[in-house]
C-alpha atoms as a PDB file:
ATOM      1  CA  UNK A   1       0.000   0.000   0.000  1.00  0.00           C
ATOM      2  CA  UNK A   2       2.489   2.364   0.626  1.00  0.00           C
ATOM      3  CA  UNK A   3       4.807   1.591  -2.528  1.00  0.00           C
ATOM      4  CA  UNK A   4       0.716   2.295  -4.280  1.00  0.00           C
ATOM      5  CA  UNK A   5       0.014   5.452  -2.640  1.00  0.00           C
ATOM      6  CA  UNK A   6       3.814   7.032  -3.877  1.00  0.00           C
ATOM      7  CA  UNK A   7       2.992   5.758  -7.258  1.00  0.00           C
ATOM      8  CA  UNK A   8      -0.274   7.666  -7.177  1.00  0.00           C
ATOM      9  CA  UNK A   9       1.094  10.898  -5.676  1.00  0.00           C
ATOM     10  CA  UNK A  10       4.258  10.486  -8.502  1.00  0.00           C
ATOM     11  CA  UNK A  11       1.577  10.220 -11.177  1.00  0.00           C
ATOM     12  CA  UNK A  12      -1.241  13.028  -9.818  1.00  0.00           C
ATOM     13  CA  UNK A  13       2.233  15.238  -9.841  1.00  0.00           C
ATOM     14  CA  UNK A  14       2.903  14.978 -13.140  1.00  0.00           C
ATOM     15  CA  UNK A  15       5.955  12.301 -12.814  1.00  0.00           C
ATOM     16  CA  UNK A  16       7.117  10.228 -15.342  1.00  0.00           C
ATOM     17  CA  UNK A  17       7.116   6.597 -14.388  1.00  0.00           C
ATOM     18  CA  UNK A  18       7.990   4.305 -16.802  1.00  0.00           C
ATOM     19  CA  UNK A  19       4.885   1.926 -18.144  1.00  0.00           C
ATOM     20  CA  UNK A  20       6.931  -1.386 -16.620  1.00  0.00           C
ATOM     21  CA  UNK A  21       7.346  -0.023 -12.949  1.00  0.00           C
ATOM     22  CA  UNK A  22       3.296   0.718 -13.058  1.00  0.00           C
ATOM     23  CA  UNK A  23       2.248  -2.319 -14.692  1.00  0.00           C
ATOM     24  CA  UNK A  24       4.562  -4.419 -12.275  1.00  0.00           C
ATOM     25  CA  UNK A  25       2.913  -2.567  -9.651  1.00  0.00           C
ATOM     26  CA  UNK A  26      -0.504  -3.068 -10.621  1.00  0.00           C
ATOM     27  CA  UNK A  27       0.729  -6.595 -11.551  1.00  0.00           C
ATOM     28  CA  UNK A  28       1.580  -6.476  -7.722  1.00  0.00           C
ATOM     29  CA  UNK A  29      -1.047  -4.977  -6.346  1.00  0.00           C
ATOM     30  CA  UNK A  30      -3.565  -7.675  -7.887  1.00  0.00           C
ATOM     31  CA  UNK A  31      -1.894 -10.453  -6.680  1.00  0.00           C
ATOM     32  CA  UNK A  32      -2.318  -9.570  -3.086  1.00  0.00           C
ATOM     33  CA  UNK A  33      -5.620  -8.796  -3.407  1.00  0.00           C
ATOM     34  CA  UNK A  34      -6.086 -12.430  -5.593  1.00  0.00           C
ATOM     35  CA  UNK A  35      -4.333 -14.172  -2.747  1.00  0.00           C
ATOM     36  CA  UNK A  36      -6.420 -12.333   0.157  1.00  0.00           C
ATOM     37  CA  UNK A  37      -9.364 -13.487  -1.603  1.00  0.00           C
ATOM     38  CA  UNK A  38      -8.574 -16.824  -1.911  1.00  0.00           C
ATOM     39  CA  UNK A  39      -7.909 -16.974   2.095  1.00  0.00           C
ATOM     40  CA  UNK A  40     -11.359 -15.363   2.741  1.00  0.00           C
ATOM     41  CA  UNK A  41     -12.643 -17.919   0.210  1.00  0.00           C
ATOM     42  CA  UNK A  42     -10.986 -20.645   2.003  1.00  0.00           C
ATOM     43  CA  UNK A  43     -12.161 -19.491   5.321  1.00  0.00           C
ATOM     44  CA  UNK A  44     -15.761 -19.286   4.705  1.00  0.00           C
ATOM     45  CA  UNK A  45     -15.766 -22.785   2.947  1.00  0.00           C
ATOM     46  CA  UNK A  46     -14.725 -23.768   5.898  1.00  0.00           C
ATOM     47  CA  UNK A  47     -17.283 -22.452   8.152  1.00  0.00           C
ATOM     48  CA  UNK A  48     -19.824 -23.563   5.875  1.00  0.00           C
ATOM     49  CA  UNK A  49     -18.101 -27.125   6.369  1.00  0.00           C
ATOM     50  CA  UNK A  50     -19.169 -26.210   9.880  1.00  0.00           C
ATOM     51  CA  UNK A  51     -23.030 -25.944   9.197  1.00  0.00           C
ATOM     52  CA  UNK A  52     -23.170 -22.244   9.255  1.00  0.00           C
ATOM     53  CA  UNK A  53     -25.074 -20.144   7.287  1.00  0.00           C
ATOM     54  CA  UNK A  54     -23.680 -17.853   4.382  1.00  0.00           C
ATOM     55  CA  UNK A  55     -23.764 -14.919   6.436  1.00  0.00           C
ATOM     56  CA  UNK A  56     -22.470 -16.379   9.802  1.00  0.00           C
ATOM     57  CA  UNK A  57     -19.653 -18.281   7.973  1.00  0.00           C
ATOM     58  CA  UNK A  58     -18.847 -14.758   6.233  1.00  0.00           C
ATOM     59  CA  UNK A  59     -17.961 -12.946   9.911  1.00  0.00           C
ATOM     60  CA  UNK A  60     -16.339 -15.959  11.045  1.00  0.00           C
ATOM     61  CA  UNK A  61     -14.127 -15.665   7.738  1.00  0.00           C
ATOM     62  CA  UNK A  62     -13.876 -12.008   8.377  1.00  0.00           C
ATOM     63  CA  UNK A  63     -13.009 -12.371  12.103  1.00  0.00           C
ATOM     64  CA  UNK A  64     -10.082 -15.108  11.647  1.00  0.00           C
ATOM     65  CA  UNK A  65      -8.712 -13.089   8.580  1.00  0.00           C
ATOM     66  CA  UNK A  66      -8.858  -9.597   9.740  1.00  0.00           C
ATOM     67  CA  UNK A  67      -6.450  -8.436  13.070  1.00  0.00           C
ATOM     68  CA  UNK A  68      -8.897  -7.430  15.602  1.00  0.00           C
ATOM     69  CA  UNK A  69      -6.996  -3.889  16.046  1.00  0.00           C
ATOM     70  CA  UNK A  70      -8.163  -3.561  12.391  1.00  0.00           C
ATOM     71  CA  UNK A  71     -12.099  -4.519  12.427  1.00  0.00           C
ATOM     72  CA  UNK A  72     -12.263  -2.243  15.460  1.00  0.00           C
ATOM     73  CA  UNK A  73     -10.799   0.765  13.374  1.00  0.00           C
ATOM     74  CA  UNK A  74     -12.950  -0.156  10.482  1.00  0.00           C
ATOM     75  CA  UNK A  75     -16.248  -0.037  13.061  1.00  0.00           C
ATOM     76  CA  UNK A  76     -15.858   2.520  14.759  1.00  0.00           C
ATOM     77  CA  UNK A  77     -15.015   4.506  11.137  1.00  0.00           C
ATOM     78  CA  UNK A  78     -18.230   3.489  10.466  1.00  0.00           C
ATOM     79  CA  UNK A  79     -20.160   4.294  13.765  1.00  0.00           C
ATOM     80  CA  UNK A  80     -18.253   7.800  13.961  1.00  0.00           C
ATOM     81  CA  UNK A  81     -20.100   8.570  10.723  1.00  0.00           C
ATOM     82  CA  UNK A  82     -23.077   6.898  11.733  1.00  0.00           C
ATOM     83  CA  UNK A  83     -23.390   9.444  14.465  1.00  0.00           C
ATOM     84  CA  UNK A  84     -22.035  12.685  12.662  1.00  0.00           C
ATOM     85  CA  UNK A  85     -25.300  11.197  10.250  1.00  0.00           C
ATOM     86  CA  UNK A  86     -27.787  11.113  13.292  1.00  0.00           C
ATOM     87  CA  UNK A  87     -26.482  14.141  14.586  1.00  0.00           C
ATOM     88  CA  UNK A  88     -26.621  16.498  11.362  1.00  0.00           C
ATOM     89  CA  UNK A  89     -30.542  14.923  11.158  1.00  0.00           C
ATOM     90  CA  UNK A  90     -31.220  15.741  14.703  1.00  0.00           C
ATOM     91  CA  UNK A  91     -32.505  12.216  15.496  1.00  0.00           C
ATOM     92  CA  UNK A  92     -32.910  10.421  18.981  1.00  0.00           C
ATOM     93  CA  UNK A  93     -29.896   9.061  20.642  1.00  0.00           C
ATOM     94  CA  UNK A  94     -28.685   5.289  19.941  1.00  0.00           C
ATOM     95  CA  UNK A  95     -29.340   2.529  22.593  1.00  0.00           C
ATOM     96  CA  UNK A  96     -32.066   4.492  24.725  1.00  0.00           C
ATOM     97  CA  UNK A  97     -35.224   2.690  24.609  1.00  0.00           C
ATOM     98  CA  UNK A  98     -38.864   3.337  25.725  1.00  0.00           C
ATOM     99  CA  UNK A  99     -38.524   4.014  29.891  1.00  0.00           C
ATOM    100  CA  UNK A 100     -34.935   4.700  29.563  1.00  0.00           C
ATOM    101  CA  UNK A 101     -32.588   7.370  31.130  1.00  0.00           C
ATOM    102  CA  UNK A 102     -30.190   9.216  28.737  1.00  0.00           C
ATOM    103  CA  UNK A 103     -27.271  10.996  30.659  1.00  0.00           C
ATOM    104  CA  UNK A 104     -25.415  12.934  28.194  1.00  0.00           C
ATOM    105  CA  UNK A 105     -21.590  13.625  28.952  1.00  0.00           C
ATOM    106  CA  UNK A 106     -20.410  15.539  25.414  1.00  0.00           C
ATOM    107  CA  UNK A 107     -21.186  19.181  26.982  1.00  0.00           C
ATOM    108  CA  UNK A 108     -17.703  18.660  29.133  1.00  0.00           C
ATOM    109  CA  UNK A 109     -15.665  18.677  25.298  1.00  0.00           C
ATOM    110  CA  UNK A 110     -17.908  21.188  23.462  1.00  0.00           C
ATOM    111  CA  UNK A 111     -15.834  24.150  23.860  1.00  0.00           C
ATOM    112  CA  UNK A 112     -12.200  22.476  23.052  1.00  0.00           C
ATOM    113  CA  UNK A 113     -13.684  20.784  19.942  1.00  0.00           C
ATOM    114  CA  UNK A 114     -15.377  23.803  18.406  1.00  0.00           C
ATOM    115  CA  UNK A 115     -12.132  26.040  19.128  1.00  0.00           C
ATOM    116  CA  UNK A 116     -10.098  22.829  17.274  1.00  0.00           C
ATOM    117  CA  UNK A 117     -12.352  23.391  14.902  1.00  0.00           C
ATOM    118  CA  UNK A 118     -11.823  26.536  13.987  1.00  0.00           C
ATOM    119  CA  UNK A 119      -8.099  26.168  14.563  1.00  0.00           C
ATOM    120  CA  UNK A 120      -7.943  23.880  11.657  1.00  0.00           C
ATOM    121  CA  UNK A 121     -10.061  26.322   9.535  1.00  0.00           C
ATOM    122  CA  UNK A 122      -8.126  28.744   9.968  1.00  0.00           C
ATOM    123  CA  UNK A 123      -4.799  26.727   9.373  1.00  0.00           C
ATOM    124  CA  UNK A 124      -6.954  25.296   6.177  1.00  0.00           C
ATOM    125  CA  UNK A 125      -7.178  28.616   4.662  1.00  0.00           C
ATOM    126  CA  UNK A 126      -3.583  29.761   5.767  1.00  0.00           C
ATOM    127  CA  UNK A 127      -2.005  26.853   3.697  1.00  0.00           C
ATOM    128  CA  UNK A 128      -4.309  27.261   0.971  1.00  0.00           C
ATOM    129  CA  UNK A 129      -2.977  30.587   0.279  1.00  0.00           C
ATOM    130  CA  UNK A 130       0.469  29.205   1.033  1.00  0.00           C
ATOM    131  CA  UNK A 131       0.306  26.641  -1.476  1.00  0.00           C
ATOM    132  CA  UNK A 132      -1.544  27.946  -4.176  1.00  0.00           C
ATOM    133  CA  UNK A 133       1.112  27.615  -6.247  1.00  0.00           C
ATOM    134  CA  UNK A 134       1.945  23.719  -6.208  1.00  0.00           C
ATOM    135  CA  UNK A 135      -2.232  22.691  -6.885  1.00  0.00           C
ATOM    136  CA  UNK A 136      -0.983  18.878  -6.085  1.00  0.00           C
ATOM    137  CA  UNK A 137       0.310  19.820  -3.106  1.00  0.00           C
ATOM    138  CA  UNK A 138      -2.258  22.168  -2.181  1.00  0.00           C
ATOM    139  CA  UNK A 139      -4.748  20.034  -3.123  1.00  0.00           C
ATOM    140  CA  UNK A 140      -3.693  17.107  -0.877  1.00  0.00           C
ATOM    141  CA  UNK A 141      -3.451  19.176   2.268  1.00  0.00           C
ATOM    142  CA  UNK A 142      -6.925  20.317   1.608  1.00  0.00           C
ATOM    143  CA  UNK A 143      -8.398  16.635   1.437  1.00  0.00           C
ATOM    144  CA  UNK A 144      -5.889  15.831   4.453  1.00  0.00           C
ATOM    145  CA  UNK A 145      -7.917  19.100   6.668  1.00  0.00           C
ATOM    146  CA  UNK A 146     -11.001  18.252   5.580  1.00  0.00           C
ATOM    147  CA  UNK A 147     -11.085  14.692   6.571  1.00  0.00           C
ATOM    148  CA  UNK A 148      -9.432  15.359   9.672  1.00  0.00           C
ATOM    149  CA  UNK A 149     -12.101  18.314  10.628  1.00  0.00           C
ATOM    150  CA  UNK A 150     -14.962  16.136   9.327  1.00  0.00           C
ATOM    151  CA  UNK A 151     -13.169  13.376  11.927  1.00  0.00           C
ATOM    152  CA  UNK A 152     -13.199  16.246  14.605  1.00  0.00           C
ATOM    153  CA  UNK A 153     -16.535  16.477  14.769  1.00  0.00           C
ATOM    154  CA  UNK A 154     -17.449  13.126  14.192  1.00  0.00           C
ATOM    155  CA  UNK A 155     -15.919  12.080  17.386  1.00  0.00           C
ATOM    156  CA  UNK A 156     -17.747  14.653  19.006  1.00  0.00           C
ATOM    157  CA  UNK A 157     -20.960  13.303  17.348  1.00  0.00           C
ATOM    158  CA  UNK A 158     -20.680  10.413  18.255  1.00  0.00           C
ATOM    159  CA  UNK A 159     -20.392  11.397  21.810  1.00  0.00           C
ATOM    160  CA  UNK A 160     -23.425  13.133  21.652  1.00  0.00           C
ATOM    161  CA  UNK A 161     -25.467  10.293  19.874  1.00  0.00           C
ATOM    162  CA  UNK A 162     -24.104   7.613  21.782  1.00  0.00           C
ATOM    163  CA  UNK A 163     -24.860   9.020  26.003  1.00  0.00           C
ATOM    164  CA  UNK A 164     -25.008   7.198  28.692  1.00  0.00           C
ATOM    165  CA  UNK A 165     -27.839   5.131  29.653  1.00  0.00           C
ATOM    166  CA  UNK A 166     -29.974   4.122  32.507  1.00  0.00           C
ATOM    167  CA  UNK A 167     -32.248   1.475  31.818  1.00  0.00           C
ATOM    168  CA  UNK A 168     -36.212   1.091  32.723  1.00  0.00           C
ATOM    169  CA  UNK A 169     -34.427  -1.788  34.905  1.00  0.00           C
ATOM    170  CA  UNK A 170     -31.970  -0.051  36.329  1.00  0.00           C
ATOM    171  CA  UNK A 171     -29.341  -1.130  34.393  1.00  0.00           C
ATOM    172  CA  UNK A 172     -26.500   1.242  33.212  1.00  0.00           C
ATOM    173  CA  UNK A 173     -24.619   1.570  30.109  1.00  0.00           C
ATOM    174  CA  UNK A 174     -21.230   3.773  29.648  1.00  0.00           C
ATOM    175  CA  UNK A 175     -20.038   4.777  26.955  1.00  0.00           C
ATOM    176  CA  UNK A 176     -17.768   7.067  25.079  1.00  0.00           C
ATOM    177  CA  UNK A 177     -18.527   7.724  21.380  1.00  0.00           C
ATOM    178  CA  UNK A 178     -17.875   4.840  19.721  1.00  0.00           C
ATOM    179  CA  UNK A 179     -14.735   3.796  21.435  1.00  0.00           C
ATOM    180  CA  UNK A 180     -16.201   2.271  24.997  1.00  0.00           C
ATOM    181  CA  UNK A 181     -19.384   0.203  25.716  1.00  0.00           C
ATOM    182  CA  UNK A 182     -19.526  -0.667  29.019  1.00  0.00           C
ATOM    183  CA  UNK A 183     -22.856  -2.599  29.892  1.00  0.00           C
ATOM    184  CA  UNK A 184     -23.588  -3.415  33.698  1.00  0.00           C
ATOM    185  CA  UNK A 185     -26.925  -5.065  35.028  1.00  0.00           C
ATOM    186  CA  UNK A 186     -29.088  -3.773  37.553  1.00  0.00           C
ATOM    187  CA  UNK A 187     -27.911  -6.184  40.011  1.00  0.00           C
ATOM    188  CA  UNK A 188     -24.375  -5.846  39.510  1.00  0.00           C
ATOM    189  CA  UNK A 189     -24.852  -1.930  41.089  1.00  0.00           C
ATOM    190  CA  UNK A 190     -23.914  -1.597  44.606  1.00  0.00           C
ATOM    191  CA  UNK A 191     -23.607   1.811  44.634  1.00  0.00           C
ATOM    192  CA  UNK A 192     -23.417   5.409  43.110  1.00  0.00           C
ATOM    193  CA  UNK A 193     -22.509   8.781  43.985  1.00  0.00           C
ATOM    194  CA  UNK A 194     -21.191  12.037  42.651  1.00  0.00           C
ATOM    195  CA  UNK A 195     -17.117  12.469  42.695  1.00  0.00           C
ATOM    196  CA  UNK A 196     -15.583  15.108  41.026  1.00  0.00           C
ATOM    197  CA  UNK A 197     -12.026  13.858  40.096  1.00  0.00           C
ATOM    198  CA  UNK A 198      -9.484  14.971  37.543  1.00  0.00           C
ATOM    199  CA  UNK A 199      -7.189  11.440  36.703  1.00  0.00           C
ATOM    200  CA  UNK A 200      -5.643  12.725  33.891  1.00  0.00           C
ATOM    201  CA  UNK A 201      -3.925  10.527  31.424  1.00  0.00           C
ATOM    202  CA  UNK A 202      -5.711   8.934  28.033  1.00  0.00           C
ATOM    203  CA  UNK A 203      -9.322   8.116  28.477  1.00  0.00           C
ATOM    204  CA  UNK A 204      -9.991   5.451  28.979  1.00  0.00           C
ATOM    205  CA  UNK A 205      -8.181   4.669  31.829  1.00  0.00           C
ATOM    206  CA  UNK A 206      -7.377   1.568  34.316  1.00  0.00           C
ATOM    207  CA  UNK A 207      -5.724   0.758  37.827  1.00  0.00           C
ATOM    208  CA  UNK A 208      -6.597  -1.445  40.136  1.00  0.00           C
ATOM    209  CA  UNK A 209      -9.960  -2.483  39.068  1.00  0.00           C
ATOM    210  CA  UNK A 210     -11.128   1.124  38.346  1.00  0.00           C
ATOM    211  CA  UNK A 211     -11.816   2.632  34.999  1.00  0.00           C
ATOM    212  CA  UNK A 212     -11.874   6.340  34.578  1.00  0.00           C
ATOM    213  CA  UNK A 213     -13.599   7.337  31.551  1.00  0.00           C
ATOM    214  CA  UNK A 214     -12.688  11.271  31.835  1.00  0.00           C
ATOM    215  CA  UNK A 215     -14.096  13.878  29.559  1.00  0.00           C
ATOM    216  CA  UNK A 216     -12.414  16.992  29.408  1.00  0.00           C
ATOM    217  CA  UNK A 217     -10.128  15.569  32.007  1.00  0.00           C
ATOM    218  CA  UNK A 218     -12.674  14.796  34.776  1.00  0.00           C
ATOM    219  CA  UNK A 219     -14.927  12.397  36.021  1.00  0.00           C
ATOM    220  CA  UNK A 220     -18.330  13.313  37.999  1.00  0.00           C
ATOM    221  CA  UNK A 221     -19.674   9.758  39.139  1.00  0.00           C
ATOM    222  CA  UNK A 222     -18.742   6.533  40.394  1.00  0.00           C
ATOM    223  CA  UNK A 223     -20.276   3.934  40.659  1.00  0.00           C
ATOM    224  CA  UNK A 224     -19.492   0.769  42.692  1.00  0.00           C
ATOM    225  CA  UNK A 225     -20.132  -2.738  41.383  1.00  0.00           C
ATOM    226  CA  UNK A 226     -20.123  -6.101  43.421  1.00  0.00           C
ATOM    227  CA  UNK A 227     -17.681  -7.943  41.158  1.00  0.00           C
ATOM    228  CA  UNK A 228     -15.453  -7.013  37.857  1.00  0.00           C
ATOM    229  CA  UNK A 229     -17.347  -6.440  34.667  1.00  0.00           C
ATOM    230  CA  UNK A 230     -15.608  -7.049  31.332  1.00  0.00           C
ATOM    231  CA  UNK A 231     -14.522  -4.139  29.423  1.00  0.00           C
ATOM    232  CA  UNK A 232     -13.069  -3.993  25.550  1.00  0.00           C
ATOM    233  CA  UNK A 233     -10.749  -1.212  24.748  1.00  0.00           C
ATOM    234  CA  UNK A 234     -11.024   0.885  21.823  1.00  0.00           C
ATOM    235  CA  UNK A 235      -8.790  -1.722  19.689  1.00  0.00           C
ATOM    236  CA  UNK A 236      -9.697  -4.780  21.208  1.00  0.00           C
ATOM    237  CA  UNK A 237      -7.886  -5.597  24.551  1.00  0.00           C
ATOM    238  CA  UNK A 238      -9.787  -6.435  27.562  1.00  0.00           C
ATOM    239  CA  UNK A 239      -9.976  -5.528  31.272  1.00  0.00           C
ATOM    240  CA  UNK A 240     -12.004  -5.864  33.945  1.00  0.00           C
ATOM    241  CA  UNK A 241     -13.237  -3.388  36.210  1.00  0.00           C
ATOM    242  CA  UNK A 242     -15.138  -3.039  39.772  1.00  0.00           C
ATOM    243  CA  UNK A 243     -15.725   0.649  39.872  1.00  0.00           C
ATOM    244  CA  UNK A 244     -16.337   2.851  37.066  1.00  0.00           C
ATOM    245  CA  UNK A 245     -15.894   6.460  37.157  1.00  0.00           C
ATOM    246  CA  UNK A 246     -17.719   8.187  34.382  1.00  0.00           C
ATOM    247  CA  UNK A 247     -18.189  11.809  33.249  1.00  0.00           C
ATOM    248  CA  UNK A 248     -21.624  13.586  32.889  1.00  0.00           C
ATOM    249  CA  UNK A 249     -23.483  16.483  31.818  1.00  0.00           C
ATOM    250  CA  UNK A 250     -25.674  16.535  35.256  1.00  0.00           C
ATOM    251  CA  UNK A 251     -24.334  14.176  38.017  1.00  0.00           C
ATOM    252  CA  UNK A 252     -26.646  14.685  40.379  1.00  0.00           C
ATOM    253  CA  UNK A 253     -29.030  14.102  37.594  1.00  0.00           C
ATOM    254  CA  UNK A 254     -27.663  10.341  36.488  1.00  0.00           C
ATOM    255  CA  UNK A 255     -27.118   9.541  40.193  1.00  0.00           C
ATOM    256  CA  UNK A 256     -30.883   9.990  41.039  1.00  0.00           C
ATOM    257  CA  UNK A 257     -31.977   8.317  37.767  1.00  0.00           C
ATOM    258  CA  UNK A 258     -29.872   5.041  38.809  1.00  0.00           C
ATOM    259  CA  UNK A 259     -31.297   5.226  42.575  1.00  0.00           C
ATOM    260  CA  UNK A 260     -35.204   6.045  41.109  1.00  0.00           C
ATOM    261  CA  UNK A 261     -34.409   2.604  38.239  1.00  0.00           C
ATOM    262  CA  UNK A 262     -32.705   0.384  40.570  1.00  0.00           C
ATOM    263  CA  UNK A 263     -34.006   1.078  43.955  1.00  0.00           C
ATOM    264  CA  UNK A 264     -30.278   1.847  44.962  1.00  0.00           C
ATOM    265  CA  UNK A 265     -28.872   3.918  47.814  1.00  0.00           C
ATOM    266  CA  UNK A 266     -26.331   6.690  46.610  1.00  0.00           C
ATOM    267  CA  UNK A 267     -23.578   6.684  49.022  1.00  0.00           C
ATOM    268  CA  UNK A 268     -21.869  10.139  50.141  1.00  0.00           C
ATOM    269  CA  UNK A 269     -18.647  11.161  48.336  1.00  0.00           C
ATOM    270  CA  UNK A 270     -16.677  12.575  51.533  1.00  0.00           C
ATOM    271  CA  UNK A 271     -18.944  15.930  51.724  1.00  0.00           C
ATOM    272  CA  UNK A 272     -22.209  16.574  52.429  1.00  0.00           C
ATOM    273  CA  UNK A 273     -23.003  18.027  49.069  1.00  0.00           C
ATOM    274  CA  UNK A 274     -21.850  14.601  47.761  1.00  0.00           C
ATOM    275  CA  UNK A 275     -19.484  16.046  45.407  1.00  0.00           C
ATOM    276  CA  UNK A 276     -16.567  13.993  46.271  1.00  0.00           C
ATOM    277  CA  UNK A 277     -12.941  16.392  45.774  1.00  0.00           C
END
């Protein structure tokens, strides 16, 4: 792919190459893409072999030919536009059904991702003045802006179509765009309280059982769980967590709706205001 990308830059820039190096390229090119076909072919004969079905055999071919790290970029390409979609139409958030609780969390980023924004609009225009007179080059960096502003925001949409959720059963789900999916069951809930705390570092985050899921740097409630629930990073590793610390919108807010759901007791965070330090 790479030796395929230089031969289309060489070309879009007016290079000569000579008509053996591209058709041994292309020659290339096609037979990886003949032999990767071939596996996938193989693979899904073989779950057929198994007594799948045509689609089921398909994902199992996909899953045992495709890196994990890879599928999850792939996905979450896909659900990052899927949201940007849902949030340009102004439709209801994903995963909140009828009787559900949705505890938004995006408000904490707003600000930093609309000044990025206009950072990079500002940078786009700056180069495109720069550059006007090398059109290949120019024309490049614009794509490479756009898609990375488009991106941008995407992440942010996705935050705001994907909230957290607090189910008719007082379940909870946490989540964080398209990246983390944390699903917990009612009973699993011992208990939940507001905490203001700043752990810094990548989100998400995990030590000793605990997983901070920090937006804009903070966390606003934790919540306690009788055991370690399985959690999948954003490119496919797995821990396990007892207490998750989550950010949202209105705390106090998501605290009551997972007491009113789940008939749960929200413990004090160190103050009497509850809000933790």
């Amino acid at each position: 792919m790479p030796f395929e990308l230089g031969l289309v830059v060489c070309l879009v820039a007016g290079v000569r190459v000579p008509v053996p190096v591209v058709v041994a390229a292309e020659a290339l090119v096609g037979c990886a893409l003949a032999a990767e076909a071939a596996v996938f072919v193989r693979l899904w004969r073989r779950a057929r072999g198994r007594g799948l079905g045509r689609r089921e055999a398909a994902r199992d071919a996909v899953r045992a030919a495709v890196p994990v790290p890879v599928r999850r970029l792939v996905l979450h390409e896909l659900r990052v536009l899927a949201g940007l979609a849902r949030w340009a139409a102004r439709r209801p958030p994903h995963g909140v059904g009828a009787g559900d609780r949705a505890v938004p969390y995006a408000g904490e980023q707003a600000p930093v991702v609309y000044v990025l924004l206009f950072a990079a609009a500002v940078e786009t225009v700056a180069l495109g003045l720069l550059l006007a007179r090398w059109p290949v080059v120019h024309l490049v960096v614009l794509v490479l802006d756009v898609w990375g502003m488009a991106l941008l925001l995407g992440l942010h949409a996705a935050c705001v179509a994907r909230p957290h959720v607090v189910g008719a059963d007082g379940s909870l789900r946490v989540r964080y765009g398209a990246l983390v999916d944390v699903r917990v069951p009612a009973r699993r809930i011992v208990s939940a309280r507001v905490e203001h705390r700043s752990p810094g570092g990548r989100t998400p985050r995990f030590a000793d059982g605990v997983m901070d899921l920090a937006v804009g740097g903070r966390t606003t409630v934790t919540v306690e769980l009788d055991g370690p629930v399985a959690v999948v990073r954003p490119l496919g590793g797995r821990e396990r967590a007892r207490v998750l610390r989550f950010c949202a919108d209105d705390p106090r807010a998501a605290v009551e709706a997972l007491r009113e759901a789940g008939g749960r007791r929200a413990l004090p965070a160190g103050r009497p205001d509850g809000s933790g330090g």
